[in-house]
C-alpha atoms as a PDB file:
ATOM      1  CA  UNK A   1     246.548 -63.456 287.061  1.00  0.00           C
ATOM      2  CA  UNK A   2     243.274 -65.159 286.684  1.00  0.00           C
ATOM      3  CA  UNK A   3     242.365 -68.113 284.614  1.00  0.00           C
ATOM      4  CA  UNK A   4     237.884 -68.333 284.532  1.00  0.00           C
ATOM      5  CA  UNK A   5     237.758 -72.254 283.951  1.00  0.00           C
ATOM      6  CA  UNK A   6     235.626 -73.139 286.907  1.00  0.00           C
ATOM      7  CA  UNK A   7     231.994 -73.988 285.776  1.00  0.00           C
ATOM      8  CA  UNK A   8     228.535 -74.660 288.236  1.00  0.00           C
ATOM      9  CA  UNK A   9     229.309 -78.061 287.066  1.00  0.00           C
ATOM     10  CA  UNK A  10     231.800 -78.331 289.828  1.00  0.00           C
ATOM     11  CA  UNK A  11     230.377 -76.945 292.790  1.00  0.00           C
ATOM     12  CA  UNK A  12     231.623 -78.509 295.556  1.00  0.00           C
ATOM     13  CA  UNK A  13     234.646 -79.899 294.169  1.00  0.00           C
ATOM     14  CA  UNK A  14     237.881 -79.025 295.264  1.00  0.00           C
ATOM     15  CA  UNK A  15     241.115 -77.349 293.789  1.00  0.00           C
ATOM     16  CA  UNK A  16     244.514 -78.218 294.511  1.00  0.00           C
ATOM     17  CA  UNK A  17     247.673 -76.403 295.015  1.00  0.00           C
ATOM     18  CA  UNK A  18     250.819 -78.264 296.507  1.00  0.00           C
ATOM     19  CA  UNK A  19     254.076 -76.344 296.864  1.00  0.00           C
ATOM     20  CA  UNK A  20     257.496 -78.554 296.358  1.00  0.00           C
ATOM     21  CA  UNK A  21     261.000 -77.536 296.839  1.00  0.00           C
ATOM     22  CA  UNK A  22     261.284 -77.787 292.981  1.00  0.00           C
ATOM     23  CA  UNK A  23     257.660 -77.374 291.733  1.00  0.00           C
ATOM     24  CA  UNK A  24     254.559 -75.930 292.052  1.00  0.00           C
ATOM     25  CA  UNK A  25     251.288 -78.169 290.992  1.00  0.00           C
ATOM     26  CA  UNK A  26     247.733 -76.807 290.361  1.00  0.00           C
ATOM     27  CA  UNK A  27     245.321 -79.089 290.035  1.00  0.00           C
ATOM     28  CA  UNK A  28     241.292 -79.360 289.752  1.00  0.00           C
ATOM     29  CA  UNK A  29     238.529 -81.414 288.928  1.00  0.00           C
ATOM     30  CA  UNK A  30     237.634 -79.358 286.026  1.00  0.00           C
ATOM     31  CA  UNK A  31     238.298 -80.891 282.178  1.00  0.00           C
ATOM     32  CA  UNK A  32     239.030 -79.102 279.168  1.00  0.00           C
ATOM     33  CA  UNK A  33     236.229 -78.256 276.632  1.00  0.00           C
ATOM     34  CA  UNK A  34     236.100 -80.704 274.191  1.00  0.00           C
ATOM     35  CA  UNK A  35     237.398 -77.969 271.633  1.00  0.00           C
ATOM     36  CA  UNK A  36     240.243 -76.902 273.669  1.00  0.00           C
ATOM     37  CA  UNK A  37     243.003 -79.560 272.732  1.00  0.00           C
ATOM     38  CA  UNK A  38     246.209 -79.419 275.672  1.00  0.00           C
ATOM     39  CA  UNK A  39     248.731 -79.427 273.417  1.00  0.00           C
ATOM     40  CA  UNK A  40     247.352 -75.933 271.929  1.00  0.00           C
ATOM     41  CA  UNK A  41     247.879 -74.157 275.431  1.00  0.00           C
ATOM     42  CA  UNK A  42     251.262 -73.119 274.574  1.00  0.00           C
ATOM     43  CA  UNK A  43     250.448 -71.046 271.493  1.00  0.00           C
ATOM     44  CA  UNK A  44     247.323 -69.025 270.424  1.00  0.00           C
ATOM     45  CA  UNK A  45     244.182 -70.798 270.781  1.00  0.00           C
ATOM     46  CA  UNK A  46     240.563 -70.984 271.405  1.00  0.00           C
ATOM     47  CA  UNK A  47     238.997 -69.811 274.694  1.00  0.00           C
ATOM     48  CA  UNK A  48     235.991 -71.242 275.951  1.00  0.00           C
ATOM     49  CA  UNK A  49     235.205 -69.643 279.464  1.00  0.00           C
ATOM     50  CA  UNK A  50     233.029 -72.329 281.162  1.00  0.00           C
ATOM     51  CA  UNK A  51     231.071 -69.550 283.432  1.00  0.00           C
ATOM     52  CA  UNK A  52     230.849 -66.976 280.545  1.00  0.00           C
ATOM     53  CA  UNK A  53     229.164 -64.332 283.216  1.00  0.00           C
ATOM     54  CA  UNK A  54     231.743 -64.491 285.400  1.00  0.00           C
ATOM     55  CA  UNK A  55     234.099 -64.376 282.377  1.00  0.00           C
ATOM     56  CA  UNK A  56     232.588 -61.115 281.357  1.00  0.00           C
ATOM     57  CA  UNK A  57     232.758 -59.597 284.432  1.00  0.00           C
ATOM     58  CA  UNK A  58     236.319 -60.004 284.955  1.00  0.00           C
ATOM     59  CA  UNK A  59     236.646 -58.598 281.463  1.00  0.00           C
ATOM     60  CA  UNK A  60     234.889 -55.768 281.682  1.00  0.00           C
ATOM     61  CA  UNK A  61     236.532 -54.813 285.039  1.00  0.00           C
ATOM     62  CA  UNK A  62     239.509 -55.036 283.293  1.00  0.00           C
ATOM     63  CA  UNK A  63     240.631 -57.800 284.953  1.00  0.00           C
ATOM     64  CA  UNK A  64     241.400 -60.404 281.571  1.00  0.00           C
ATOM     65  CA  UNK A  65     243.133 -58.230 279.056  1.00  0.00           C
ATOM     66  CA  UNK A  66     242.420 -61.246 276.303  1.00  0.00           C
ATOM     67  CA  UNK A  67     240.250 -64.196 275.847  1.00  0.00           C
ATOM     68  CA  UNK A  68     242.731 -67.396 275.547  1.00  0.00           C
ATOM     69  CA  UNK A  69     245.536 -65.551 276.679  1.00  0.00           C
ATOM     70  CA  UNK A  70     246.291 -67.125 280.275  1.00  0.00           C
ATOM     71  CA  UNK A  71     248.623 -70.509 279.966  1.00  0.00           C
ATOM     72  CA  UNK A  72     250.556 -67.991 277.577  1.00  0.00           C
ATOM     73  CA  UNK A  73     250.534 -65.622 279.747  1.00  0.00           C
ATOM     74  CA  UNK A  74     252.166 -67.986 282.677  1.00  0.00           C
ATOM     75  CA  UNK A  75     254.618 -69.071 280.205  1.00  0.00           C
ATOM     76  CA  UNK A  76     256.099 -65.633 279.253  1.00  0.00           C
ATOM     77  CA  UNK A  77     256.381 -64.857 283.402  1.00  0.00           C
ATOM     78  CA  UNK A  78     257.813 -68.359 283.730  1.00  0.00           C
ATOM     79  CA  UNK A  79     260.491 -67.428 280.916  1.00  0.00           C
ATOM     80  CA  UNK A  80     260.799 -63.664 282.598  1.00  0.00           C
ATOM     81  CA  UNK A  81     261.758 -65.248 286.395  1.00  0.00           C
ATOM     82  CA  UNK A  82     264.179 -67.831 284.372  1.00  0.00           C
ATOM     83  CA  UNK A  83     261.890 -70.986 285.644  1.00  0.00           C
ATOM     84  CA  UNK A  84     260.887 -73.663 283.087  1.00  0.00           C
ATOM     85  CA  UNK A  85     258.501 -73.345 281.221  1.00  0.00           C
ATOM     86  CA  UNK A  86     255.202 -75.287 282.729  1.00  0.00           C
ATOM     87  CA  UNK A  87     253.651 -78.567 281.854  1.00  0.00           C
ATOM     88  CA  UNK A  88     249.953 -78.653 281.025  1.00  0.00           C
ATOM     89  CA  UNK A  89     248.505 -82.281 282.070  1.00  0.00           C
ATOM     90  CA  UNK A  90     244.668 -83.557 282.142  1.00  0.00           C
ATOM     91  CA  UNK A  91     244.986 -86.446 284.327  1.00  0.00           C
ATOM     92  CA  UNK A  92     240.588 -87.976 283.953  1.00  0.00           C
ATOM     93  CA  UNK A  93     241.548 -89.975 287.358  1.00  0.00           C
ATOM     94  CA  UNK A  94     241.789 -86.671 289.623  1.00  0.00           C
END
């Protein structure tokens, strides 16, 4: 699965992924759009690829089956291994 949020804004900034016994925790220094509200990431909502080349590569290639479809998309494989379903946190101090 891929999720295109990364933007040239952010070049040389890091992303995060720490592995716990009970959880797994992506982070990066990348915000949400100002249109793209966090408690909408659970349901249908707007998608607003930040590199919108890169975005249309991956599409193309067949890579993203449908624009605003990835936290949903982690949610239904969540349900489908019987984990819980994710949390979705912006956190400005990362």
């Amino acid at each position: 699965m891929i999720i295109l949020i990364r933007s040239f804004d952010y070049i040389n900034k890091t992303n995060q992924i720490r592995v716990f016994s009970d959880r797994l925790v992506i982070m990066n220094e990348g915000k949400l759009p100002p249109e793209v509200l966090i408690e909408k990431l659970k349901t249908e909502h707007l998608s607003k690829p930040r590199n919108t080349l890169l975005a249309d590569i991956f599409y193309k290639a067949g890579f993203i089956e449908n624009w605003g479809r990835g936290t949903i998309k982690i949610m239904e494989k969540c349900q489908e291994q019987g984990l819980p379903e994710p949390d979705f946190e912006e956190d400005h101090s990362f």
